[in-house]
PDB file of N, CA and C in Angstrom:
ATOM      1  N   UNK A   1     109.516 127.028  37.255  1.00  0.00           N
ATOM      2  CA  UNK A   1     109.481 125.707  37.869  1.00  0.00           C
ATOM      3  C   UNK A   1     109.037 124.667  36.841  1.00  0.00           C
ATOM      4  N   UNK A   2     109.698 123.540  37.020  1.00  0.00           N
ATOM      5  CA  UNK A   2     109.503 122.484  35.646  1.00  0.00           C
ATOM      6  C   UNK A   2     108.385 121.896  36.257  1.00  0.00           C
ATOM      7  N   UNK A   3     107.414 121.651  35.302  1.00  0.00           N
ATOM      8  CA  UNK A   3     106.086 120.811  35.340  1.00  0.00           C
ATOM      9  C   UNK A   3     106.671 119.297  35.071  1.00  0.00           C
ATOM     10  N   UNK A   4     105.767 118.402  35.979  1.00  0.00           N
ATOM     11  CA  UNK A   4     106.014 116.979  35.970  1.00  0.00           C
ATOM     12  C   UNK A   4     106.333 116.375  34.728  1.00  0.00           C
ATOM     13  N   UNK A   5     105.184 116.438  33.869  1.00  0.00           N
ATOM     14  CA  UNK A   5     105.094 116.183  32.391  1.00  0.00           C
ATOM     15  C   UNK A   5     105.847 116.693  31.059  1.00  0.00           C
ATOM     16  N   UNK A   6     106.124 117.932  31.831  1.00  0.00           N
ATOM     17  CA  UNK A   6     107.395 119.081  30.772  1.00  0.00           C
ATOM     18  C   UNK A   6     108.244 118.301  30.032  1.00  0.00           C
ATOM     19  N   UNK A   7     108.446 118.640  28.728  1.00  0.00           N
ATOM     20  CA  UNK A   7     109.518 118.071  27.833  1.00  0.00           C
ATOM     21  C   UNK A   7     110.355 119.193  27.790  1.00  0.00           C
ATOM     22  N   UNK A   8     111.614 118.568  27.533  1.00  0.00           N
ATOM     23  CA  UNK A   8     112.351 119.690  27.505  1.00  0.00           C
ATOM     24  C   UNK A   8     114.002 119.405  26.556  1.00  0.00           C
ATOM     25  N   UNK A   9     113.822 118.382  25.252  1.00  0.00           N
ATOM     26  CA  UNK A   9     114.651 117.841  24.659  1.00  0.00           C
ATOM     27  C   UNK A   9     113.855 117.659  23.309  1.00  0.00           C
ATOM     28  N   UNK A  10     114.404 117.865  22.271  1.00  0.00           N
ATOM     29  CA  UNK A  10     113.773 117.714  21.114  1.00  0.00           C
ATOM     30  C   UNK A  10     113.328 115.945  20.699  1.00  0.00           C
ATOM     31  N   UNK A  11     114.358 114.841  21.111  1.00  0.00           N
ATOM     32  CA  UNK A  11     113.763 113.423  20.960  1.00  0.00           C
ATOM     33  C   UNK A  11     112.467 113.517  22.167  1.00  0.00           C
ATOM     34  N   UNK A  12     112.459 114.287  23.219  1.00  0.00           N
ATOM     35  CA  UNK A  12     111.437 114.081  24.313  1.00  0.00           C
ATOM     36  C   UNK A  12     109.597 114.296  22.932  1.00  0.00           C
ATOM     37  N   UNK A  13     109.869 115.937  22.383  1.00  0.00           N
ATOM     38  CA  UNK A  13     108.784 115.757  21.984  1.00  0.00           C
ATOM     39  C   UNK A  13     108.574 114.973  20.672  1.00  0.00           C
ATOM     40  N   UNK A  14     109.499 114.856  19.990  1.00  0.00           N
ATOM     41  CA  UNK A  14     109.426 113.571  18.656  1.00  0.00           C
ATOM     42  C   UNK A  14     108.661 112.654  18.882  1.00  0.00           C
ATOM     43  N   UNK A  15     109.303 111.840  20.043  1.00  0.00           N
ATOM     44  CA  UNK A  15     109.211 110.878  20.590  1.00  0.00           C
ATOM     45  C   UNK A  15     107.290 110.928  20.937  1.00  0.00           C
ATOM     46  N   UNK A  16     106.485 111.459  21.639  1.00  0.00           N
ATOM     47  CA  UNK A  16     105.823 112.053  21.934  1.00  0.00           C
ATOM     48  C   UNK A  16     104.281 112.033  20.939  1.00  0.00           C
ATOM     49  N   UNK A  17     105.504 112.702  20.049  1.00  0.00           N
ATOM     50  CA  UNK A  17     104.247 113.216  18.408  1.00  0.00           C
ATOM     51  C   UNK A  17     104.081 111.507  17.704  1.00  0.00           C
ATOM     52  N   UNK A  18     105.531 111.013  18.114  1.00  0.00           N
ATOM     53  CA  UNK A  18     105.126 109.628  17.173  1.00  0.00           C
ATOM     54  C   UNK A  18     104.629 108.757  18.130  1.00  0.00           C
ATOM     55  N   UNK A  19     104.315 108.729  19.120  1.00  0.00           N
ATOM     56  CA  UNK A  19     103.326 107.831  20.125  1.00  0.00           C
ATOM     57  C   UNK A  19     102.275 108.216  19.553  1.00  0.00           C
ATOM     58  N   UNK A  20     101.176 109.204  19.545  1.00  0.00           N
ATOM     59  CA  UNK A  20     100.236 109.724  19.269  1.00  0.00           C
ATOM     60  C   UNK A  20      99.736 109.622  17.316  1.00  0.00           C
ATOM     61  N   UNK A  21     100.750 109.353  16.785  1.00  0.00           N
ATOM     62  CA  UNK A  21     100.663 109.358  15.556  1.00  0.00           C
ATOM     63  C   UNK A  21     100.350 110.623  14.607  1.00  0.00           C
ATOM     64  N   UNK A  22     101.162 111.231  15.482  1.00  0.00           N
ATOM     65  CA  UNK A  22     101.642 113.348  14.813  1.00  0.00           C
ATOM     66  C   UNK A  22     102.885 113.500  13.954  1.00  0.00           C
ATOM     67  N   UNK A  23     103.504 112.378  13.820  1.00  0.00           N
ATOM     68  CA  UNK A  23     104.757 112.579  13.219  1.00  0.00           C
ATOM     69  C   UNK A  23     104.768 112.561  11.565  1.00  0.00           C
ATOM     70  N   UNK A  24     103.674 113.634  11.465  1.00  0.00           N
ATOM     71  CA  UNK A  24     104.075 113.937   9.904  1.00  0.00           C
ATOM     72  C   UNK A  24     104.579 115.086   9.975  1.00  0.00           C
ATOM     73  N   UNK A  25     106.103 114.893   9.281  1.00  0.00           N
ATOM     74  CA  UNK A  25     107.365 115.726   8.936  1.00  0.00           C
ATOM     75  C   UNK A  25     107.067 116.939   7.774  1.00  0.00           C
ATOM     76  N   UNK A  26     106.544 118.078   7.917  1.00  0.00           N
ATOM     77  CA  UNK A  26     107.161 118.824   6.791  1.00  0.00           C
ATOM     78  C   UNK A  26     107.584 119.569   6.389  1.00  0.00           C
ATOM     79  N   UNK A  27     108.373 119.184   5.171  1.00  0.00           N
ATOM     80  CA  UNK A  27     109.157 119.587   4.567  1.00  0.00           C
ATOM     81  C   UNK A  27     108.970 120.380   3.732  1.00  0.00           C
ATOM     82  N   UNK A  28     109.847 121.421   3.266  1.00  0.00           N
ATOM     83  CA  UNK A  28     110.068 122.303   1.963  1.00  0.00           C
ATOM     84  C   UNK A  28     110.795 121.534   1.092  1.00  0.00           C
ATOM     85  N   UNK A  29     110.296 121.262  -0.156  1.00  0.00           N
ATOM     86  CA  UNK A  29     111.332 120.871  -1.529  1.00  0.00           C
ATOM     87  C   UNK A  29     112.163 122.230  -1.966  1.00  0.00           C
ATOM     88  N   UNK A  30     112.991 121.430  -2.603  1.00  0.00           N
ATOM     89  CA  UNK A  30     114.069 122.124  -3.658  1.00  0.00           C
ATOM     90  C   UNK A  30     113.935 122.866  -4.130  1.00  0.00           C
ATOM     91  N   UNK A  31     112.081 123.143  -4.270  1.00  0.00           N
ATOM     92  CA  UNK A  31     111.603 124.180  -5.336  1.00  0.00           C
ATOM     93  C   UNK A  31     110.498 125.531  -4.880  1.00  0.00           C
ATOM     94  N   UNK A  32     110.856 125.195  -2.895  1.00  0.00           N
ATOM     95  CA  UNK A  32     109.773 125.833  -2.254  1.00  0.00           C
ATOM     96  C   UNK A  32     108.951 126.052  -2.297  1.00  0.00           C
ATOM     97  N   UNK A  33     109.003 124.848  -2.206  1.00  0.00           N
ATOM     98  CA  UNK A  33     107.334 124.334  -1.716  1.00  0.00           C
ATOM     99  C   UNK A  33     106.980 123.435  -0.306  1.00  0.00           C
ATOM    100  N   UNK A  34     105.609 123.562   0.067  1.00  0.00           N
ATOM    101  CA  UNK A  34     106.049 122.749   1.070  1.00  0.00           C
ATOM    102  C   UNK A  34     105.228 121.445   1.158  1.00  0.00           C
ATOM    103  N   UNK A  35     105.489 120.503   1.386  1.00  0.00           N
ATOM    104  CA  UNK A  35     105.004 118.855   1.720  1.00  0.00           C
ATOM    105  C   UNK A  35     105.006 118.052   2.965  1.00  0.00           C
ATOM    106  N   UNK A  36     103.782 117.143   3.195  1.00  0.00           N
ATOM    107  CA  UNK A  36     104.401 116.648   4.118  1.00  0.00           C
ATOM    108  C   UNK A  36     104.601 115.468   4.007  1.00  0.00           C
ATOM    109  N   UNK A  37     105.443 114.814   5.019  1.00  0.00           N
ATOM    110  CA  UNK A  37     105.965 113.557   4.929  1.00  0.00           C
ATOM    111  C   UNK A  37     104.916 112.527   4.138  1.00  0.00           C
ATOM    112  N   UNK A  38     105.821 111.548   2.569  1.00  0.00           N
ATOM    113  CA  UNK A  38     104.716 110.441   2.201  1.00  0.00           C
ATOM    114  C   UNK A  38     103.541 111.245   1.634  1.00  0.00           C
ATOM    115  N   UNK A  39     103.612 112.678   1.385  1.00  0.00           N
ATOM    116  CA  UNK A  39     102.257 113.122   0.849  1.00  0.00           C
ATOM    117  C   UNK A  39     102.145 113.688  -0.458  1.00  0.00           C
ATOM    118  N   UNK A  40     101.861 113.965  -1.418  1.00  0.00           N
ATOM    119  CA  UNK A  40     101.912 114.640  -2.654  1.00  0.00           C
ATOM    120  C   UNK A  40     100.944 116.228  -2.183  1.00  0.00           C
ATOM    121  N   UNK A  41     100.754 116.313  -1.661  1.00  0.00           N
ATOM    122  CA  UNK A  41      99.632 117.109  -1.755  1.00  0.00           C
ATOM    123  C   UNK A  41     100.677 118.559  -0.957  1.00  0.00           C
ATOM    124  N   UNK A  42     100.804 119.305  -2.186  1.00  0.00           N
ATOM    125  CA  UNK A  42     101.601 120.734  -1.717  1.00  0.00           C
ATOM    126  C   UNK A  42     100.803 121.893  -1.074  1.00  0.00           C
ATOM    127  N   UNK A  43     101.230 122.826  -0.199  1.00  0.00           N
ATOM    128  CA  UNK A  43     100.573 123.435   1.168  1.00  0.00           C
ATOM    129  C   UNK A  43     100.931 125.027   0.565  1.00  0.00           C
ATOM    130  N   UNK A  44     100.098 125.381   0.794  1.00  0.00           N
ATOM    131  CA  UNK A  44     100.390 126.933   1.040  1.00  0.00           C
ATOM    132  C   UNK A  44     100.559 127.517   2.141  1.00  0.00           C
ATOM    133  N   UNK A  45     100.838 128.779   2.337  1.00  0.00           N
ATOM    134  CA  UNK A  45     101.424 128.756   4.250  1.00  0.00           C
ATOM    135  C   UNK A  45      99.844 129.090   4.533  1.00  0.00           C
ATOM    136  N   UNK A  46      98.872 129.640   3.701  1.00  0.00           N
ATOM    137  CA  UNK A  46      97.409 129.836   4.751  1.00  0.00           C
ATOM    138  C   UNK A  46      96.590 128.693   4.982  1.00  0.00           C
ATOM    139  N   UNK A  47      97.010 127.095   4.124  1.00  0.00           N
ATOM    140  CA  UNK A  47      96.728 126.231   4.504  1.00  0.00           C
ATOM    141  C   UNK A  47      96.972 125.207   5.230  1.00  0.00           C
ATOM    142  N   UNK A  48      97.782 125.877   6.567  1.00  0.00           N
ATOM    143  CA  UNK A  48      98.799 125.629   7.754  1.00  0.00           C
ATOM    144  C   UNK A  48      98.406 127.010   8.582  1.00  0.00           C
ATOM    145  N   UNK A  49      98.500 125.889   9.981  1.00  0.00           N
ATOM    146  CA  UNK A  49      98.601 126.615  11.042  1.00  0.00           C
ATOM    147  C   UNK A  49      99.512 126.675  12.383  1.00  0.00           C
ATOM    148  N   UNK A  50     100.372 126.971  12.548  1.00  0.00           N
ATOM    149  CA  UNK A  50     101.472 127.228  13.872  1.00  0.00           C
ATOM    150  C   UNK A  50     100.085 127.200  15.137  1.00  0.00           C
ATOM    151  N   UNK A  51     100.186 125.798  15.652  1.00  0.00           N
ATOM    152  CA  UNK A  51      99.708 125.731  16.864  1.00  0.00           C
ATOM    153  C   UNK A  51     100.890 125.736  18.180  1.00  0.00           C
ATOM    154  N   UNK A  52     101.943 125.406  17.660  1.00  0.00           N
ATOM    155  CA  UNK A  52     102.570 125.370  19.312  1.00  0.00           C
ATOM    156  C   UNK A  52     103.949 125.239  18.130  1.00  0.00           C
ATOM    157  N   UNK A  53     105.092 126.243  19.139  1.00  0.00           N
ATOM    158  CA  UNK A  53     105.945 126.029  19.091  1.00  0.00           C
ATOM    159  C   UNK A  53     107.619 126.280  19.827  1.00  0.00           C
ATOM    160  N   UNK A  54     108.657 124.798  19.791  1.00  0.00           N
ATOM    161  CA  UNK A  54     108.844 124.303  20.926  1.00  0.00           C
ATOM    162  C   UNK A  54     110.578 125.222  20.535  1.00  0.00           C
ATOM    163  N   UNK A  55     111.005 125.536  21.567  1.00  0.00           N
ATOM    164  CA  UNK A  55     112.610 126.036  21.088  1.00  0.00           C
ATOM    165  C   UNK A  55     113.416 125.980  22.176  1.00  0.00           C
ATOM    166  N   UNK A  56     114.352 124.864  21.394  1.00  0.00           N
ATOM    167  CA  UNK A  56     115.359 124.447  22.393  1.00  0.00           C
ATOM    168  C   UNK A  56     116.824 125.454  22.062  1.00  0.00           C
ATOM    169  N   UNK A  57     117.425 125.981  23.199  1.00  0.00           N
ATOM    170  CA  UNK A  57     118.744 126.609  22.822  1.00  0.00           C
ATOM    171  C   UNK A  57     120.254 125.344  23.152  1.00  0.00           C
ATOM    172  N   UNK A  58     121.091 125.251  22.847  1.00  0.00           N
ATOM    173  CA  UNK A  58     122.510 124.589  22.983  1.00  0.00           C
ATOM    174  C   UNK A  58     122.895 125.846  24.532  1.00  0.00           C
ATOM    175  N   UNK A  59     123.039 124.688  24.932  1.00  0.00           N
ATOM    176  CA  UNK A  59     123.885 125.352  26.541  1.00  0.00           C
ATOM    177  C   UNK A  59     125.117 125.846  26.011  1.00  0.00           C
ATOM    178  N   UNK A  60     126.503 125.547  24.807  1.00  0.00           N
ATOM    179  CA  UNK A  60     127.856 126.019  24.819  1.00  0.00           C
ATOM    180  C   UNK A  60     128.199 125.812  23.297  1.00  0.00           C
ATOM    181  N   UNK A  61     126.974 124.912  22.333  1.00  0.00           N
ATOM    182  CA  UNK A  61     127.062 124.882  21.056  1.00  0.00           C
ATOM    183  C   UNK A  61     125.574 125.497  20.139  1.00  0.00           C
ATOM    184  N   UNK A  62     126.224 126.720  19.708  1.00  0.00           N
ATOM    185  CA  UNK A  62     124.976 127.243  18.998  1.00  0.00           C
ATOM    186  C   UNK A  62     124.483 126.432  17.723  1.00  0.00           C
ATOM    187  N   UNK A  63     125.144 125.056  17.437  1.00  0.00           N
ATOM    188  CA  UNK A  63     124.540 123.990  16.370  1.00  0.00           C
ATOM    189  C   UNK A  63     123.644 123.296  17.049  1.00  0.00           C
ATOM    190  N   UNK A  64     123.330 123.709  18.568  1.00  0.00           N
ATOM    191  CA  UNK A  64     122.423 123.065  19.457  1.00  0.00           C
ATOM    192  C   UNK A  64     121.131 123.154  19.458  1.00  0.00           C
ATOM    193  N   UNK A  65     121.144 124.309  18.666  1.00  0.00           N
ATOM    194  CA  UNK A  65     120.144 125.333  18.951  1.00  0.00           C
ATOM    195  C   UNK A  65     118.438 125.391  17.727  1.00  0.00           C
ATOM    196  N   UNK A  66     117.551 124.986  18.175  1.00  0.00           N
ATOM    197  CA  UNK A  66     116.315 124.138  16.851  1.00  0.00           C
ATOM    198  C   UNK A  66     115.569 124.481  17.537  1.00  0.00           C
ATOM    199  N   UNK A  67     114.272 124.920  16.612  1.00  0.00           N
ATOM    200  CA  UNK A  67     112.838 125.244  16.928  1.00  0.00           C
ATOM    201  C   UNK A  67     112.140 123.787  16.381  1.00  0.00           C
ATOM    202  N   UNK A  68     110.913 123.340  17.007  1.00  0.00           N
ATOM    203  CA  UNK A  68     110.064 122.536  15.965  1.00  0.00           C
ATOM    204  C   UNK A  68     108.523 123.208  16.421  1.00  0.00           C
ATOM    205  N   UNK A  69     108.389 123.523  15.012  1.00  0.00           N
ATOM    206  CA  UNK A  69     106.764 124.037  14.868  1.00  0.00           C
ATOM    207  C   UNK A  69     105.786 123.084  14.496  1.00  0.00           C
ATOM    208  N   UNK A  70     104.641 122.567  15.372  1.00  0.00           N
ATOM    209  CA  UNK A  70     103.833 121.889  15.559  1.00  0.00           C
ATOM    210  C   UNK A  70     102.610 122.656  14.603  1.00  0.00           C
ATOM    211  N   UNK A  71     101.868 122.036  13.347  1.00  0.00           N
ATOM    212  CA  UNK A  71     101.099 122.388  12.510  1.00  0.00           C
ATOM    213  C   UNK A  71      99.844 121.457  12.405  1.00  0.00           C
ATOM    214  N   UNK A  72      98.826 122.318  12.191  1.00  0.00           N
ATOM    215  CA  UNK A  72      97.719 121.671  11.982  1.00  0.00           C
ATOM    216  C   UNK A  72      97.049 122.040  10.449  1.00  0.00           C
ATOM    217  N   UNK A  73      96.593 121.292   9.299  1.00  0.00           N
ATOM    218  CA  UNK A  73      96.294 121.617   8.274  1.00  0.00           C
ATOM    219  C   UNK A  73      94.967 121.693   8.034  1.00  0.00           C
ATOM    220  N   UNK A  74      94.300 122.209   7.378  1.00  0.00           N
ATOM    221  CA  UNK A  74      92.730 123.096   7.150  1.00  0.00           C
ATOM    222  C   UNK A  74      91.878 121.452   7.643  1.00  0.00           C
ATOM    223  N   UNK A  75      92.159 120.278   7.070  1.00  0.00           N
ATOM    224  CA  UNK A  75      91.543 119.416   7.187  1.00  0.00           C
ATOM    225  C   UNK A  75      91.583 118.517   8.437  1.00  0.00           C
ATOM    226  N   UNK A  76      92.936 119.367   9.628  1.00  0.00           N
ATOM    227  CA  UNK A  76      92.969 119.019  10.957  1.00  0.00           C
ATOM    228  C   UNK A  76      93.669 118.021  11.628  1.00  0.00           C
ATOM    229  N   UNK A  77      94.571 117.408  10.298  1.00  0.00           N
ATOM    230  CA  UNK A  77      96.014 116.667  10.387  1.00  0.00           C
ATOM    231  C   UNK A  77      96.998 117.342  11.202  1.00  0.00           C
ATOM    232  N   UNK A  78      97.753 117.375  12.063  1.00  0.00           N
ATOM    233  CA  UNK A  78      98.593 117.430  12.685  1.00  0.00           C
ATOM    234  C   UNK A  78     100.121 116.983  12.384  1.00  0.00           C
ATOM    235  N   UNK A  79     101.206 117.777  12.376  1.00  0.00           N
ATOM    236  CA  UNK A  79     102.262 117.382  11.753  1.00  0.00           C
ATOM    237  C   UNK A  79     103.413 118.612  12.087  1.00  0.00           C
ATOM    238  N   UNK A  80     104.709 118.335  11.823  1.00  0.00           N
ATOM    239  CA  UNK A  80     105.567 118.878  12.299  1.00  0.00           C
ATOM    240  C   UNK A  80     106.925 119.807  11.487  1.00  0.00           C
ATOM    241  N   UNK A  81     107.122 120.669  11.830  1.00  0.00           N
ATOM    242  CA  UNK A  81     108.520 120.906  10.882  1.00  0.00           C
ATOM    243  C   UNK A  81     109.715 121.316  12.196  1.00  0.00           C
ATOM    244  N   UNK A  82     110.651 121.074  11.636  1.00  0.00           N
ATOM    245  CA  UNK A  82     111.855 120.908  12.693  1.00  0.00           C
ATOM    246  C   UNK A  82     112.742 121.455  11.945  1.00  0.00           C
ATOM    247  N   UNK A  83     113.660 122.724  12.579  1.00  0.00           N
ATOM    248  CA  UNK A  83     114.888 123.290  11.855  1.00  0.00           C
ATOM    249  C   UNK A  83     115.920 123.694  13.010  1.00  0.00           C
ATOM    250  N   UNK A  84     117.091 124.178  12.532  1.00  0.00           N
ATOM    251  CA  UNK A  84     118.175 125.047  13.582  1.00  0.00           C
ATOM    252  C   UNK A  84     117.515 126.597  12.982  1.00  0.00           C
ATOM    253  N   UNK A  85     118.450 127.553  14.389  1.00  0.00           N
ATOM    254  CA  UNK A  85     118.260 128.507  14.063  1.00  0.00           C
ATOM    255  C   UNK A  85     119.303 128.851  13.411  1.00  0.00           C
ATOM    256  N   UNK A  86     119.283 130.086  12.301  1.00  0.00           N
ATOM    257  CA  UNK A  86     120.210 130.942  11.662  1.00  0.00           C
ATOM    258  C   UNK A  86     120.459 130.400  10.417  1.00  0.00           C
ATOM    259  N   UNK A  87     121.953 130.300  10.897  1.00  0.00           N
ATOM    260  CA  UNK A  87     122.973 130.086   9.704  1.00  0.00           C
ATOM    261  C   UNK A  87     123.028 127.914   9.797  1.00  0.00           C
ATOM    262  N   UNK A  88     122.682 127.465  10.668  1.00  0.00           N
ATOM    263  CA  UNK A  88     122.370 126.001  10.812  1.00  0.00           C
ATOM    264  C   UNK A  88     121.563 125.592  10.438  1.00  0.00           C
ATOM    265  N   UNK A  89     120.363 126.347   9.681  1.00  0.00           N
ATOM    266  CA  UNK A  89     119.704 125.917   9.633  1.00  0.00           C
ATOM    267  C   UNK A  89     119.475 125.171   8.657  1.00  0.00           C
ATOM    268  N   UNK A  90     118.497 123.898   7.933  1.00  0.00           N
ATOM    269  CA  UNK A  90     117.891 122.826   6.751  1.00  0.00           C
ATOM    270  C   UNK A  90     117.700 123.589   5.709  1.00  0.00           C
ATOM    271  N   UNK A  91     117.225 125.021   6.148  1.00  0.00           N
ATOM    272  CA  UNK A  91     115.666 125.418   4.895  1.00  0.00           C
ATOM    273  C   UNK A  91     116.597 126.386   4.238  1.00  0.00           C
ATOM    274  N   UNK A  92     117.398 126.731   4.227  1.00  0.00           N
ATOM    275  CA  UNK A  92     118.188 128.115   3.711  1.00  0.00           C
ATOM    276  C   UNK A  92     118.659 127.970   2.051  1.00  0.00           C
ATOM    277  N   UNK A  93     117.879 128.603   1.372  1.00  0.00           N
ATOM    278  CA  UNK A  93     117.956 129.149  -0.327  1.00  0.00           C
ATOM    279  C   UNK A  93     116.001 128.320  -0.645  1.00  0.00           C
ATOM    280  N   UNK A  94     115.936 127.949   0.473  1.00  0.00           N
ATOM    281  CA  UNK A  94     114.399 127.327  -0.176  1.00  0.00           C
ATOM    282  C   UNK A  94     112.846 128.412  -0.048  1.00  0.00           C
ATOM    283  N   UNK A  95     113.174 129.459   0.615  1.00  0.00           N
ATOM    284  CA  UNK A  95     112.271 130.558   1.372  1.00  0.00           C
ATOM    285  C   UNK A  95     111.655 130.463   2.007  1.00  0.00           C
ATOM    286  N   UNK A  96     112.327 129.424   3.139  1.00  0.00           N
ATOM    287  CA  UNK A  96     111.468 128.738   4.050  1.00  0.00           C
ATOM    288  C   UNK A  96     111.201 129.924   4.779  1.00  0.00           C
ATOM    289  N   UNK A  97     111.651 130.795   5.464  1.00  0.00           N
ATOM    290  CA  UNK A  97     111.573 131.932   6.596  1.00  0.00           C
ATOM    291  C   UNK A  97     110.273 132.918   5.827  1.00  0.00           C
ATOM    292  N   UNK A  98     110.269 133.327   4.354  1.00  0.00           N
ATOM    293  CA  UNK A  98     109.001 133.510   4.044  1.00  0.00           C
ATOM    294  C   UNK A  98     107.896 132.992   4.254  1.00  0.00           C
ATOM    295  N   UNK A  99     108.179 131.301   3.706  1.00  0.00           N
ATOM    296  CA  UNK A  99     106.578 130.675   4.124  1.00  0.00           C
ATOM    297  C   UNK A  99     106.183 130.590   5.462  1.00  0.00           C
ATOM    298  N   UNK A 100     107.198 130.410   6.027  1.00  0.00           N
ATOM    299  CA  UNK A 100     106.961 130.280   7.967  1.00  0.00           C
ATOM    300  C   UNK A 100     106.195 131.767   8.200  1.00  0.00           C
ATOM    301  N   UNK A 101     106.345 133.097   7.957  1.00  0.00           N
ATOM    302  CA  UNK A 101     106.029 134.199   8.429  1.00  0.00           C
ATOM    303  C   UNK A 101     104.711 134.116   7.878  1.00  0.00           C
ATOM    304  N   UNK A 102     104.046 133.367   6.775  1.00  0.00           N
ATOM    305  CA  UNK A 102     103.111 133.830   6.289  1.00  0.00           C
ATOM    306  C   UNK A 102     102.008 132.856   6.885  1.00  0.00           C
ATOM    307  N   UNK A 103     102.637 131.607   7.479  1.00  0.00           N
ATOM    308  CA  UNK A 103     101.556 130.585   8.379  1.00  0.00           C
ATOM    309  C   UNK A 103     100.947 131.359   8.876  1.00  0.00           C
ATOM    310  N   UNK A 104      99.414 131.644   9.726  1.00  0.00           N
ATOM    311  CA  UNK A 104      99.072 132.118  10.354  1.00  0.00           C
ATOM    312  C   UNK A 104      99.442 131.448  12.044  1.00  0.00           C
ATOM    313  N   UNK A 105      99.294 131.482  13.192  1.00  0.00           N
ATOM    314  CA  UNK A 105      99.691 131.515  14.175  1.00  0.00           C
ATOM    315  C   UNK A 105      98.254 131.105  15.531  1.00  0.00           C
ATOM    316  N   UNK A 106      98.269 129.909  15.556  1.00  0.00           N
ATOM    317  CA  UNK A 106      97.201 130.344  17.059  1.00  0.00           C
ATOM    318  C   UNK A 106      98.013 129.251  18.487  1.00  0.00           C
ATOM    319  N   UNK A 107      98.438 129.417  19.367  1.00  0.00           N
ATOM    320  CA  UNK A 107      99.215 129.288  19.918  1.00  0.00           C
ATOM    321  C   UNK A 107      98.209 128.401  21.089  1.00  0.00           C
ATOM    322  N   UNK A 108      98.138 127.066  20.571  1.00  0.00           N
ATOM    323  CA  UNK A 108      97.071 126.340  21.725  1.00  0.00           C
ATOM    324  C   UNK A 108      98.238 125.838  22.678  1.00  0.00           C
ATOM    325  N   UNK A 109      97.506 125.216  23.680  1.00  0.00           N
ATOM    326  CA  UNK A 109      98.063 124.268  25.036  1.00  0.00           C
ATOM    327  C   UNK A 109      97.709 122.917  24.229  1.00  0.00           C
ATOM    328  N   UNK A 110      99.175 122.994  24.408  1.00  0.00           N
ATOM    329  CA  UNK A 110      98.922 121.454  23.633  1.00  0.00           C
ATOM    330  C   UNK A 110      98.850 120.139  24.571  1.00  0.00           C
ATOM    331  N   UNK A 111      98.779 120.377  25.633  1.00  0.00           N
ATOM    332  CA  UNK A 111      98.386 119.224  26.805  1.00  0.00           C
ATOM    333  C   UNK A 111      97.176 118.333  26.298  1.00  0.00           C
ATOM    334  N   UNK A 112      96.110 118.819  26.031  1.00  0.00           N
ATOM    335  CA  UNK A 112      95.569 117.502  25.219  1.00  0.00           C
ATOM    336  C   UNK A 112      95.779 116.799  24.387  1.00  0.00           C
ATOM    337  N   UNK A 113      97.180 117.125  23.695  1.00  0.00           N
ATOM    338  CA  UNK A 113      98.134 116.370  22.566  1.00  0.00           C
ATOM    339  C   UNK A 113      99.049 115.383  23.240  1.00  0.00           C
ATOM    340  N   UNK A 114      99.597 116.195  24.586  1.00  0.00           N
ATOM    341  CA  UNK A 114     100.268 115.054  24.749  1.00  0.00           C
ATOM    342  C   UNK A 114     100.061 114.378  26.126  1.00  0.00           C
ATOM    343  N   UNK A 115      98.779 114.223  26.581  1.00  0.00           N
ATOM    344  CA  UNK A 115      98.479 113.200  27.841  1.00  0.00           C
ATOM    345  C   UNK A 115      98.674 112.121  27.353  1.00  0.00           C
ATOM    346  N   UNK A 116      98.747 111.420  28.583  1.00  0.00           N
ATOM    347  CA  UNK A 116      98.825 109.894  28.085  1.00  0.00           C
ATOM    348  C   UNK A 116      97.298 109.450  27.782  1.00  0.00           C
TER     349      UNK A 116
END
């Protein structure tokens, strides 16, 4: 059963993270590594943490189909990475699927992130 507040579209939670001022993007460079948006300062995956993450499937197009992993960094910044799954996906020849496995993982309720 859908909750009142439930997002359930990837602009729903974008949208969301950048009300709140969560919308730091990051990214893997060219050279795998990872950054976040506007930042110089390069991450290791144990200095990241997978707090919540959101996965939308394509109802009839599997290019539909994107996870975005909601991260929190040792110093408690909040920020985001967004990909497709598979063969669609952004990160592919960068080892992104390595660094992702090696984030550690704590899987909060993120409802105090996104009340109004």
């Amino acid at each position: 059963m859908k909750q009142p507040n439930e997002m359930n579209t990837v602009s729903q939670i974008l949208e969301k993270l950048r009300q709140k001022g969560l919308d730091n993007e990051f990214k893997m460079t060219d050279h795998g590594k990872m950054k976040g948006q506007g930042d110089n300062h390069i991450y290791k995956p144990e200095d990241l943490t997978i707090i919540k993450t959101y996965r939308f499937e394509g109802i009839t197009d599997p290019g539909d189909e994107s996870v975005i992993y909601i991260l929190e960094d040792k110093e408690g910044n909040i920020g985001y990475i967004m990909d497709a799954y598979g063969m669609y996906s952004d990160q592919n020849g960068t080892g992104f699927d390595d660094f992702l496995k090696k984030i550690p993982t704590a899987d909060r309720d993120m409802q105090e992130l996104f009340e109004s």
